[in-house]
N, C-alpha and C. Protein backbone atom coordinates (compact mmCIF):
# COMPACT_ATOMS: atom_id res chain seq x y z
N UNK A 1 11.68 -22.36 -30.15
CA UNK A 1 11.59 -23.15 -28.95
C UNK A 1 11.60 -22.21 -27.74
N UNK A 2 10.51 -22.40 -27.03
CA UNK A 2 10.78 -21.96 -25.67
C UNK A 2 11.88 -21.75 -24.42
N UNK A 3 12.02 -21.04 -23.86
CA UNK A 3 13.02 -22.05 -22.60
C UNK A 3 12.03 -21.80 -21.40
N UNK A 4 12.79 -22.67 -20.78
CA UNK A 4 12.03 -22.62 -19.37
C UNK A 4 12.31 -21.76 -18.32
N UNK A 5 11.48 -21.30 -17.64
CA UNK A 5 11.30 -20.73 -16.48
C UNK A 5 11.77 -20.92 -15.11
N UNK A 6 12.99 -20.46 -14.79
CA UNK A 6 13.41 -21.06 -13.50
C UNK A 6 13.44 -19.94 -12.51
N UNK A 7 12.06 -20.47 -11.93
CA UNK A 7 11.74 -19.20 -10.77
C UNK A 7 11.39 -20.13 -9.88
N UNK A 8 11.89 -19.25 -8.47
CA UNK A 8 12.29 -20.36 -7.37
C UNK A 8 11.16 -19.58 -6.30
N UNK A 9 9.78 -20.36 -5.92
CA UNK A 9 9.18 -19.99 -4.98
C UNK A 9 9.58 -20.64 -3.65
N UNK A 10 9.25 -19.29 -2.81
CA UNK A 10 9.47 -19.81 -1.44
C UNK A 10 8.38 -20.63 -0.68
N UNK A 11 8.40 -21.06 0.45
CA UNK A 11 7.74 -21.85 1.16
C UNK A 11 6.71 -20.64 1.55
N UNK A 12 7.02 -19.89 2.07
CA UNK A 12 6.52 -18.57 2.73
C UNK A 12 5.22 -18.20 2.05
N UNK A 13 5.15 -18.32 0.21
CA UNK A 13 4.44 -18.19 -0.65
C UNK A 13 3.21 -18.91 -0.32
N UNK A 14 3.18 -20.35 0.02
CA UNK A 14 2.53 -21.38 -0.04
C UNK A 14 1.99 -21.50 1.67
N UNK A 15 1.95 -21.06 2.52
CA UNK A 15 1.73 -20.88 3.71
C UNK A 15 0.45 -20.19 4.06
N UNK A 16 -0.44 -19.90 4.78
CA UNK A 16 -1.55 -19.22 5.19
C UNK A 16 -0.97 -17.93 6.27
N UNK A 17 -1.84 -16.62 6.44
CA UNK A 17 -2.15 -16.34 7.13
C UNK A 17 -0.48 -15.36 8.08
N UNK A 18 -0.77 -14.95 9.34
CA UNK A 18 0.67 -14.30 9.75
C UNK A 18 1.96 -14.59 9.39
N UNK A 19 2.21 -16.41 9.32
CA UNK A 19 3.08 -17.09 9.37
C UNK A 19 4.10 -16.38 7.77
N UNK A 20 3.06 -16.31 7.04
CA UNK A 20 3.53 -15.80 5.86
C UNK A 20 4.19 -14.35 5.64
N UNK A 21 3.58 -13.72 6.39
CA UNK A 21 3.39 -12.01 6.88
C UNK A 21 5.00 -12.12 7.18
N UNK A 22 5.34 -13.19 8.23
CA UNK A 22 6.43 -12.63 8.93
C UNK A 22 7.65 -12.96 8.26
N UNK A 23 7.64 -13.77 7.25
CA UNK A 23 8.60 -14.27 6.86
C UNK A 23 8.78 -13.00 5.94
N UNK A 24 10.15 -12.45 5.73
CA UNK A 24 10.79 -11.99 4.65
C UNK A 24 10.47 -12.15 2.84
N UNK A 25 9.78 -11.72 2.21
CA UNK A 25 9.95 -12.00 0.43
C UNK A 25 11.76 -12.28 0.12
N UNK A 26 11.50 -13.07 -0.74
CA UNK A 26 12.82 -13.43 -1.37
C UNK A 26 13.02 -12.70 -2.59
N UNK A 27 11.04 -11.97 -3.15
CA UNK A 27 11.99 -11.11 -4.78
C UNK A 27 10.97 -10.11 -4.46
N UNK A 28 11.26 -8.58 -4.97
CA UNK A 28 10.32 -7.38 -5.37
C UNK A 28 9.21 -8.37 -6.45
N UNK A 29 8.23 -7.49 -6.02
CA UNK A 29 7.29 -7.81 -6.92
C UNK A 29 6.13 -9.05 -6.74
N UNK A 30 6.49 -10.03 -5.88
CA UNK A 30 5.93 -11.01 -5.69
C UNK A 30 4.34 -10.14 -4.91
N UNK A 31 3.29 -11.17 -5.60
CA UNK A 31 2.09 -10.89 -4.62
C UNK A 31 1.69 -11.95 -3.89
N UNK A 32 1.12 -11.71 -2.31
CA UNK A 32 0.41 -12.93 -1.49
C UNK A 32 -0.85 -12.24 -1.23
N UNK A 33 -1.85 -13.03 -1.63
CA UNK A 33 -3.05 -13.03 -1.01
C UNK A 33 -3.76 -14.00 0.28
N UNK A 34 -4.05 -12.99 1.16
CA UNK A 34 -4.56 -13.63 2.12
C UNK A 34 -6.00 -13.31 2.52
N UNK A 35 -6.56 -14.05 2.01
CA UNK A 35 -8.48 -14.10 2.27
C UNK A 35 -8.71 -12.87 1.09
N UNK A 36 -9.44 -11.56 1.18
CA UNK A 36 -9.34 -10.39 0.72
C UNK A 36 -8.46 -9.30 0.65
N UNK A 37 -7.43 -9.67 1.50
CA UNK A 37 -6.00 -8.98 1.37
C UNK A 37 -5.18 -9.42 0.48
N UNK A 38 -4.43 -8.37 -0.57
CA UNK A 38 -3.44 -8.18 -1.12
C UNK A 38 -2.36 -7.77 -0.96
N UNK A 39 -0.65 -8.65 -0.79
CA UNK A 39 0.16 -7.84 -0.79
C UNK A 39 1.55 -7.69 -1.36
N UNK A 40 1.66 -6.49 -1.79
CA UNK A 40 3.07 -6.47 -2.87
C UNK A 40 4.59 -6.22 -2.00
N UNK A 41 4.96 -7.09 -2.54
CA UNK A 41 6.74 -7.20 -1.76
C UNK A 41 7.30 -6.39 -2.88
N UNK A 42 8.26 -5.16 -1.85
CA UNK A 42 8.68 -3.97 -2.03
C UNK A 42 10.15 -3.44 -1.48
N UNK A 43 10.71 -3.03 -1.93
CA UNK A 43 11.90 -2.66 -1.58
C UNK A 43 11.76 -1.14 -0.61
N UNK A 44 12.31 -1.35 0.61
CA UNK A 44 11.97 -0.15 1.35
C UNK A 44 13.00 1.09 1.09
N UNK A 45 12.52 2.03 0.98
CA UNK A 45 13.57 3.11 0.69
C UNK A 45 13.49 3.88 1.96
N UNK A 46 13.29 3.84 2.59
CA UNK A 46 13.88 4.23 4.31
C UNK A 46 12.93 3.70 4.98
N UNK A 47 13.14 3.87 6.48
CA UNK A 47 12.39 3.26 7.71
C UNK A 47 10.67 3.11 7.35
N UNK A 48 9.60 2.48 7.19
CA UNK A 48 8.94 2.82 7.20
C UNK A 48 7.63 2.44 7.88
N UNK A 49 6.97 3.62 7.97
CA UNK A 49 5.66 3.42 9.30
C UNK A 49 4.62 2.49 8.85
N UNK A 50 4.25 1.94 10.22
CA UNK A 50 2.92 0.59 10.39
C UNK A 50 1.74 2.10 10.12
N UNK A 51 0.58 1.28 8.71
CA UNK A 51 -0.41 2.62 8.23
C UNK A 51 -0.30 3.00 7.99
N UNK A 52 0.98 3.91 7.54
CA UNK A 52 1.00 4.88 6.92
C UNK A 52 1.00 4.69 5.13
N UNK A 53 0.83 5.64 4.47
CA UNK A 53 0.52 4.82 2.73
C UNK A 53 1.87 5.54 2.24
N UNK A 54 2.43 4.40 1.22
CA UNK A 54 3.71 4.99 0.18
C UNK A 54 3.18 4.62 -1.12
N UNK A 55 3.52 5.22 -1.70
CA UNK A 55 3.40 4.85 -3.44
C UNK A 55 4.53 4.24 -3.37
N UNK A 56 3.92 3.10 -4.18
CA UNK A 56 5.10 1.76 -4.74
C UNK A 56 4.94 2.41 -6.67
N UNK A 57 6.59 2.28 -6.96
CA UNK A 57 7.17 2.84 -7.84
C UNK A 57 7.78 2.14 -8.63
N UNK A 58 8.52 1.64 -9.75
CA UNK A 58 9.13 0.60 -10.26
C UNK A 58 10.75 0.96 -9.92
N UNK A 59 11.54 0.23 -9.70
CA UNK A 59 13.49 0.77 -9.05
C UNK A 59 13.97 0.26 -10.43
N UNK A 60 15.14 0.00 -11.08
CA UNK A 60 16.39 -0.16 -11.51
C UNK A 60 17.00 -0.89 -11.34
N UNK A 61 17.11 -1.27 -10.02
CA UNK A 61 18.42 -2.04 -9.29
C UNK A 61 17.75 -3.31 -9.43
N UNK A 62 18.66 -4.62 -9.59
CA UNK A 62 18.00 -6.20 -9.18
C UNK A 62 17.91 -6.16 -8.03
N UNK A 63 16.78 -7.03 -7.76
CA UNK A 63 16.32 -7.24 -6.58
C UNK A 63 15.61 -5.77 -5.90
N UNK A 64 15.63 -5.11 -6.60
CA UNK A 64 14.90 -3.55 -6.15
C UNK A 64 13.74 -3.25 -7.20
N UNK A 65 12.74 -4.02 -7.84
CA UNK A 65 12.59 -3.97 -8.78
C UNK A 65 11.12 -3.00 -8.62
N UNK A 66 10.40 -3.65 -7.35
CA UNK A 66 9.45 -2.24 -6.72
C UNK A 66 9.60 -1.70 -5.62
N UNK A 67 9.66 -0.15 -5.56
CA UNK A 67 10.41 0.31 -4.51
C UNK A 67 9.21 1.38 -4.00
N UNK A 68 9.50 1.41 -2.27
CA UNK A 68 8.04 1.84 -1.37
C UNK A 68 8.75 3.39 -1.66
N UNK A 69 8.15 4.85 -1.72
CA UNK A 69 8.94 6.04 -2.34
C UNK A 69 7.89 7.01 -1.24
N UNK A 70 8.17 7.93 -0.70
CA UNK A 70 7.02 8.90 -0.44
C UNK A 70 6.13 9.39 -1.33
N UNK A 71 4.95 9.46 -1.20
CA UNK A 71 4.07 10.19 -2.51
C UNK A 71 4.60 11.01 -3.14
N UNK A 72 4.39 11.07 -4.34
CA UNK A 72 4.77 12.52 -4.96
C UNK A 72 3.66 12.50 -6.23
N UNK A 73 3.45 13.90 -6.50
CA UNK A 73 2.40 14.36 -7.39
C UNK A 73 2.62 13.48 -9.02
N UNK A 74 1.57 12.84 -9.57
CA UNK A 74 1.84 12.04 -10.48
C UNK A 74 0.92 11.68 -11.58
N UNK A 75 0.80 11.96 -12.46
CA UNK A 75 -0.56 11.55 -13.12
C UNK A 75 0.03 10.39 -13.75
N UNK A 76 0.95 9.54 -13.68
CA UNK A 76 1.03 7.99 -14.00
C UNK A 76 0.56 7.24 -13.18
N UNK A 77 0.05 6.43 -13.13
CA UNK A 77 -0.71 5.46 -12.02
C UNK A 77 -0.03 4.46 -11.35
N UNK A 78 0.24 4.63 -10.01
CA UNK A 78 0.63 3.94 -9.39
C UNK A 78 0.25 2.86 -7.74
N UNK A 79 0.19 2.11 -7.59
CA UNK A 79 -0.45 1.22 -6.58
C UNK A 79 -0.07 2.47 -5.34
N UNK A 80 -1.00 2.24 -4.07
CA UNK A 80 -0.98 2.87 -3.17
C UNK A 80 -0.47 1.55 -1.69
N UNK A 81 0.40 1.49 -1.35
CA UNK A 81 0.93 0.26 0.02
C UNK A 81 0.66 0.72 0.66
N UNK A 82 0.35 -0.28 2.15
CA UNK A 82 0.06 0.34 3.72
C UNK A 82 1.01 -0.84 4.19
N UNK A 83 2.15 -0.58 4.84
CA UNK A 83 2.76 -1.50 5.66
C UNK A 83 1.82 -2.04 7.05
N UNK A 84 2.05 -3.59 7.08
CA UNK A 84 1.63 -4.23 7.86
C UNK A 84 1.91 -3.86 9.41
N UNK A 85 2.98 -3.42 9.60
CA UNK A 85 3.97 -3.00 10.80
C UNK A 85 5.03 -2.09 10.07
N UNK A 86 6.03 -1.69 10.81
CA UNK A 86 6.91 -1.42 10.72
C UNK A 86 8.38 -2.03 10.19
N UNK A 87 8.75 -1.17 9.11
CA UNK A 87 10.00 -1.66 8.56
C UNK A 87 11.59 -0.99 8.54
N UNK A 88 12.28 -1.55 8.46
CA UNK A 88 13.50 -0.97 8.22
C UNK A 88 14.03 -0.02 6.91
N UNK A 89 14.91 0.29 6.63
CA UNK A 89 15.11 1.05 5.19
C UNK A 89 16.13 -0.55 5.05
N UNK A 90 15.74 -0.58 3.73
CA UNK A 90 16.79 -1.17 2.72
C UNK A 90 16.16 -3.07 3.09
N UNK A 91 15.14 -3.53 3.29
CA UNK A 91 14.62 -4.23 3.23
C UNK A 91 13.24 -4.87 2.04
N UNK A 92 13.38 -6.13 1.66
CA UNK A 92 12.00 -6.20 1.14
C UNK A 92 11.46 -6.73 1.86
N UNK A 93 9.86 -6.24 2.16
CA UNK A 93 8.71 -6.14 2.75
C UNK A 93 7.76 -6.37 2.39
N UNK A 94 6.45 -6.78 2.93
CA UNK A 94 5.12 -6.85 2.53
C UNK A 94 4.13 -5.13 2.54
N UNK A 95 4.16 -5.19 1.43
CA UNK A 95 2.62 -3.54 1.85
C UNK A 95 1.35 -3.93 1.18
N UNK A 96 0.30 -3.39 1.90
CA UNK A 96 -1.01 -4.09 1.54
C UNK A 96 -1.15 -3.13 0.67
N UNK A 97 -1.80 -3.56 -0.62
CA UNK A 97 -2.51 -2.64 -1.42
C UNK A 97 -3.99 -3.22 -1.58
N UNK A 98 -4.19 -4.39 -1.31
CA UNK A 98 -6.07 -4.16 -1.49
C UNK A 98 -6.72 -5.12 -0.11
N UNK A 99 -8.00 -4.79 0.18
CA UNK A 99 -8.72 -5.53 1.08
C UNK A 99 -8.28 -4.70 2.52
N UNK A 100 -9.22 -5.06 3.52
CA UNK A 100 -8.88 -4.06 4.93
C UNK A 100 -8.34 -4.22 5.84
N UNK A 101 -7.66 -3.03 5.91
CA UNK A 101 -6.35 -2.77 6.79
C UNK A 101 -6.64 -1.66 7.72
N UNK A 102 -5.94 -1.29 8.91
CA UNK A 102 -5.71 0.05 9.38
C UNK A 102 -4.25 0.79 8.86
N UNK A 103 -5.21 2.13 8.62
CA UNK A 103 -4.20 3.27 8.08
C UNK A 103 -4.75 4.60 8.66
N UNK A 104 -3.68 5.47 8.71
CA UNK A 104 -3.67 6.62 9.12
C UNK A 104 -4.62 7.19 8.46
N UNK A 105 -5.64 8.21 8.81
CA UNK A 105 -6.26 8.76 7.82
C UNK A 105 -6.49 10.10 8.67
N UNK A 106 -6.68 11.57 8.08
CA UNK A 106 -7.06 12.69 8.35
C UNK A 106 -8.31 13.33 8.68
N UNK A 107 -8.72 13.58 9.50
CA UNK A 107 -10.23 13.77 9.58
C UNK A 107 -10.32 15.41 9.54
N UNK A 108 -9.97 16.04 9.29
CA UNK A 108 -9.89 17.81 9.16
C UNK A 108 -10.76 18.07 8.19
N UNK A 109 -10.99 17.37 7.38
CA UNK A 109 -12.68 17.05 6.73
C UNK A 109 -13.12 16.13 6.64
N UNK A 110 -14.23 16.05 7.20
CA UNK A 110 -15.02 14.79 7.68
C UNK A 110 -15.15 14.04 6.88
N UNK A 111 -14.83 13.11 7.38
CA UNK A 111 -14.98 11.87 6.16
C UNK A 111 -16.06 10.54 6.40
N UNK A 112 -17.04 10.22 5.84
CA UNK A 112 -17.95 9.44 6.22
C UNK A 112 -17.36 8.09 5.78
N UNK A 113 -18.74 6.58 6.21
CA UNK A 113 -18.27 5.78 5.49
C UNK A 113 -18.51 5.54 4.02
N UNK A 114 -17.58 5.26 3.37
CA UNK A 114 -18.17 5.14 2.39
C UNK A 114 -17.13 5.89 1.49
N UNK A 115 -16.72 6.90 1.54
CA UNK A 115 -16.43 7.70 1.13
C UNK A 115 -14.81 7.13 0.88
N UNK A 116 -14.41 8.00 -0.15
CA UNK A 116 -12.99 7.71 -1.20
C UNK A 116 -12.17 8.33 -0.58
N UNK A 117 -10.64 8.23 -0.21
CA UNK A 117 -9.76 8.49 -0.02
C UNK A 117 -8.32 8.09 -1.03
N UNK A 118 -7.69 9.51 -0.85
CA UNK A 118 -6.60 9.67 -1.28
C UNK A 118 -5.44 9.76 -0.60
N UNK A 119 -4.00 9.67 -1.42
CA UNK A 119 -2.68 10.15 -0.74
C UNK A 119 -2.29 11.58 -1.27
N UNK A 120 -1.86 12.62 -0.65
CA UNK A 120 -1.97 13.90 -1.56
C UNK A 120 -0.26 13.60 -1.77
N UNK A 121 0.06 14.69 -2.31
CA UNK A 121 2.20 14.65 -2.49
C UNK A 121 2.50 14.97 -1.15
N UNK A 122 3.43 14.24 -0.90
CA UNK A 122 4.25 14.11 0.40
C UNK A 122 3.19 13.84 1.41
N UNK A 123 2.33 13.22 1.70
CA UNK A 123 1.37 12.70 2.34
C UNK A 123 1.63 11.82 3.02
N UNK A 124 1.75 11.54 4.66
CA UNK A 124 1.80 10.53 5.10
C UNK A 124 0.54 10.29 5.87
N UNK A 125 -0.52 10.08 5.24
CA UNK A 125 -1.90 9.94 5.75
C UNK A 125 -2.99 9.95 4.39
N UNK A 126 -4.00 9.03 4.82
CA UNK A 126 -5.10 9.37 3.59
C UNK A 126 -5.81 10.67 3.85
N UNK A 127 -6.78 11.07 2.67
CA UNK A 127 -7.29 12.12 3.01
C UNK A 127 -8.72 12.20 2.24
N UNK A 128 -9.75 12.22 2.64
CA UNK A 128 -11.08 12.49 1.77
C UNK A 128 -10.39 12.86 0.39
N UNK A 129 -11.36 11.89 -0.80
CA UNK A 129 -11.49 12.37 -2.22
C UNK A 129 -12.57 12.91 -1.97
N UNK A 130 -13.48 11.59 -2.45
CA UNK A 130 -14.74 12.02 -2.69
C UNK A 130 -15.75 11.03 -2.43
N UNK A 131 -17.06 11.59 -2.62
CA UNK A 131 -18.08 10.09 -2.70
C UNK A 131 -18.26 9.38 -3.60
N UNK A 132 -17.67 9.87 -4.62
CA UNK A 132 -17.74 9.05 -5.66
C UNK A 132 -16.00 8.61 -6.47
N UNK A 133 -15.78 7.66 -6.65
CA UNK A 133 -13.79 7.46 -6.91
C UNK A 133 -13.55 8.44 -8.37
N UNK A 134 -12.74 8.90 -8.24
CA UNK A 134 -11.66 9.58 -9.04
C UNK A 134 -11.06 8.72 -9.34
N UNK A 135 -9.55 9.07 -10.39
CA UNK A 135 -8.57 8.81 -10.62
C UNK A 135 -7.73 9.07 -9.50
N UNK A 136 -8.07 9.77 -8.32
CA UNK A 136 -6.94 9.19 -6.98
C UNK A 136 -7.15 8.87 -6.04
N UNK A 137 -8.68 8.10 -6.12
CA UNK A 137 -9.09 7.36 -4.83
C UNK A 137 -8.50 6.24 -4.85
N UNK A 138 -7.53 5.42 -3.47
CA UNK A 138 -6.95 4.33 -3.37
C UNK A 138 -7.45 3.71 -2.75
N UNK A 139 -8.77 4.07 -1.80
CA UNK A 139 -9.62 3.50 -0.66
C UNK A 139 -10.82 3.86 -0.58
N UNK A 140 -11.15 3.49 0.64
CA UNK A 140 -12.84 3.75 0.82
C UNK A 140 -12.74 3.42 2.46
N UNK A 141 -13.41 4.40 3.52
CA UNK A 141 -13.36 4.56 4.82
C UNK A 141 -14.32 3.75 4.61
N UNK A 142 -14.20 2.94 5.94
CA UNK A 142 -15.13 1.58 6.71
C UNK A 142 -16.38 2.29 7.90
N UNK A 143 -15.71 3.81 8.21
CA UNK A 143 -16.60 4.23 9.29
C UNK A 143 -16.39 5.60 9.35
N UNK A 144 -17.10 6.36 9.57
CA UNK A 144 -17.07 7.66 9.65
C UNK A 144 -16.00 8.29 10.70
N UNK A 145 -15.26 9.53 10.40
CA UNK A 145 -14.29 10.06 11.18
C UNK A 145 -14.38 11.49 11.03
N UNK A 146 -14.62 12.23 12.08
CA UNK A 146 -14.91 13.89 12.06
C UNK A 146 -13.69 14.50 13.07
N UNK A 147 -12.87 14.01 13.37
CA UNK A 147 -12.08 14.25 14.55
C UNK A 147 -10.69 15.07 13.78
N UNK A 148 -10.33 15.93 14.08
CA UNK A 148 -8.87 16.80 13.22
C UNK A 148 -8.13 15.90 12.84
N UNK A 149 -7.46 15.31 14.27
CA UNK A 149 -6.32 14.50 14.17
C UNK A 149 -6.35 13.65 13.13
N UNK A 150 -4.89 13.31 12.68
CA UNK A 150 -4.68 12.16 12.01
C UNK A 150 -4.68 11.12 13.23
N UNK A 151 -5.44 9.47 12.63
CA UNK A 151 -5.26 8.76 13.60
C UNK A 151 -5.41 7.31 12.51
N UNK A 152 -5.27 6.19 13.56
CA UNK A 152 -5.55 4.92 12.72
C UNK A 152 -6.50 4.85 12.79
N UNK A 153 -7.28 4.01 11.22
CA UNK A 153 -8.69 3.72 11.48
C UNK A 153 -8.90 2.87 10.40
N UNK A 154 -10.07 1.78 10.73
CA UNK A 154 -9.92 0.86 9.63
C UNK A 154 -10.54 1.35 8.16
N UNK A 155 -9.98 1.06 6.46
CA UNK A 155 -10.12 1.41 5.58
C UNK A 155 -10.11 -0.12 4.80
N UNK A 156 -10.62 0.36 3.73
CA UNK A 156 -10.62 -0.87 2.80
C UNK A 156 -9.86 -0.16 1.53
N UNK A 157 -8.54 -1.13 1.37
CA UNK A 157 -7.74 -0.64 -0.27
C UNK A 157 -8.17 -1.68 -1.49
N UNK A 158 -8.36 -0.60 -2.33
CA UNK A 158 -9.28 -0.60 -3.57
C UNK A 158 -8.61 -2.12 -4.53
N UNK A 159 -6.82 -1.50 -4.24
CA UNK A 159 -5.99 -2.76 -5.20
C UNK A 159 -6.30 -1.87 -6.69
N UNK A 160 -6.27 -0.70 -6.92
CA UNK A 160 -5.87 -0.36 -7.75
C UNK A 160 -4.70 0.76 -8.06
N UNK A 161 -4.30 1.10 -9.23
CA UNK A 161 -3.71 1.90 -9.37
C UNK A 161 -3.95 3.27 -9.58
N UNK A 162 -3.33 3.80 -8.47
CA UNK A 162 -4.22 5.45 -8.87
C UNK A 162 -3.26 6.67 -9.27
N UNK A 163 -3.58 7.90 -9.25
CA UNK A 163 -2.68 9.29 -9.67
C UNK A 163 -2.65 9.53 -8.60
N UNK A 164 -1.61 10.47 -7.76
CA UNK A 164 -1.72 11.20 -6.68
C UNK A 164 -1.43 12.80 -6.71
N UNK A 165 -2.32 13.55 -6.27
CA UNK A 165 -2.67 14.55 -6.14
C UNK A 165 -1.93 16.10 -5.72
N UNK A 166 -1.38 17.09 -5.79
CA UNK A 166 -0.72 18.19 -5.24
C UNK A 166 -1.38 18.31 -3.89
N UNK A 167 -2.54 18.50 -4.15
CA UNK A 167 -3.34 18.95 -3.29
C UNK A 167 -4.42 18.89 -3.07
């Protein structure tokens, strides 16, 4: 015999659009989709920046069950997040992993549209893969960028799981 399932969705779940955004997740792990956006509620492991990308990681703790981590070099595959805004440490949060968002990205090699982007280790910015996806492309630039600086710019996330890179 089965038992039943007693999982308690929030209202927040069932809502459209910002309204949803702003409200708090009640568990790690939950996904909301909004139009072509995807996003995974995450346990924040310190303050973290609007655009910038973390590898979401699996935690230990209840209620910590996916946790936002700085990149680190990995050939297990893991989702790539872009926080919506800005978060606190020790919060669960929304991070986008698929459909388009603005994120930081590096232009110190030019990156066209079209073109694949990665998170390297300890990366707080995307960075040209390639033109064609790898195993650590998490994106794809919307518009061409030749400029040094890191800056925001709109990207489209893939929603998959990727490796991230040394270098």
């Amino acid at each position: 015999m089965r038992d039943n399932l007693n999982i308690r969705f929030g209202k927040g779940l069932t809502d459209s659009g910002e309204k949803s955004l702003n409200r708090q997740p009640e568990h790690a792990g939950l996904k909301l989709k909004i139009g072509p956006k995807v996003f995974l509620a995450v346990y924040t492991h310190a303050a973290l920046t609007k655009g910038q990308p973390y590898q979401i990681t699996y935690g230990t703790t209840s209620g910590q069950e996916l946790v936002s981590v700085a990149p680190a070099t990995t050939t297990i595959f893991h989702y790539i997040g872009v926080p919506w805004r800005s978060e606190s440490k020790g919060v669960l949060a929304w991070l986008q992993i698929k459909g388009p968002c603005d994120a930081l990205v590096n232009g110190t090699t030019d990156v066209v549209a079209g073109d694949y982007l990665e998170v390297l280790n300890g990366g707080t910015y995307f960075v040209k893969d390639h033109a064609t996806r790898t195993a650590k492309g998490a994106a794809k630039m919307a518009a061409a960028y030749t400029n040094n600086a890191t800056g925001s710019h709109r990207i489209v996330l893939l929603g998959i799981q990727v490796n991230i890179g040394a270098t």
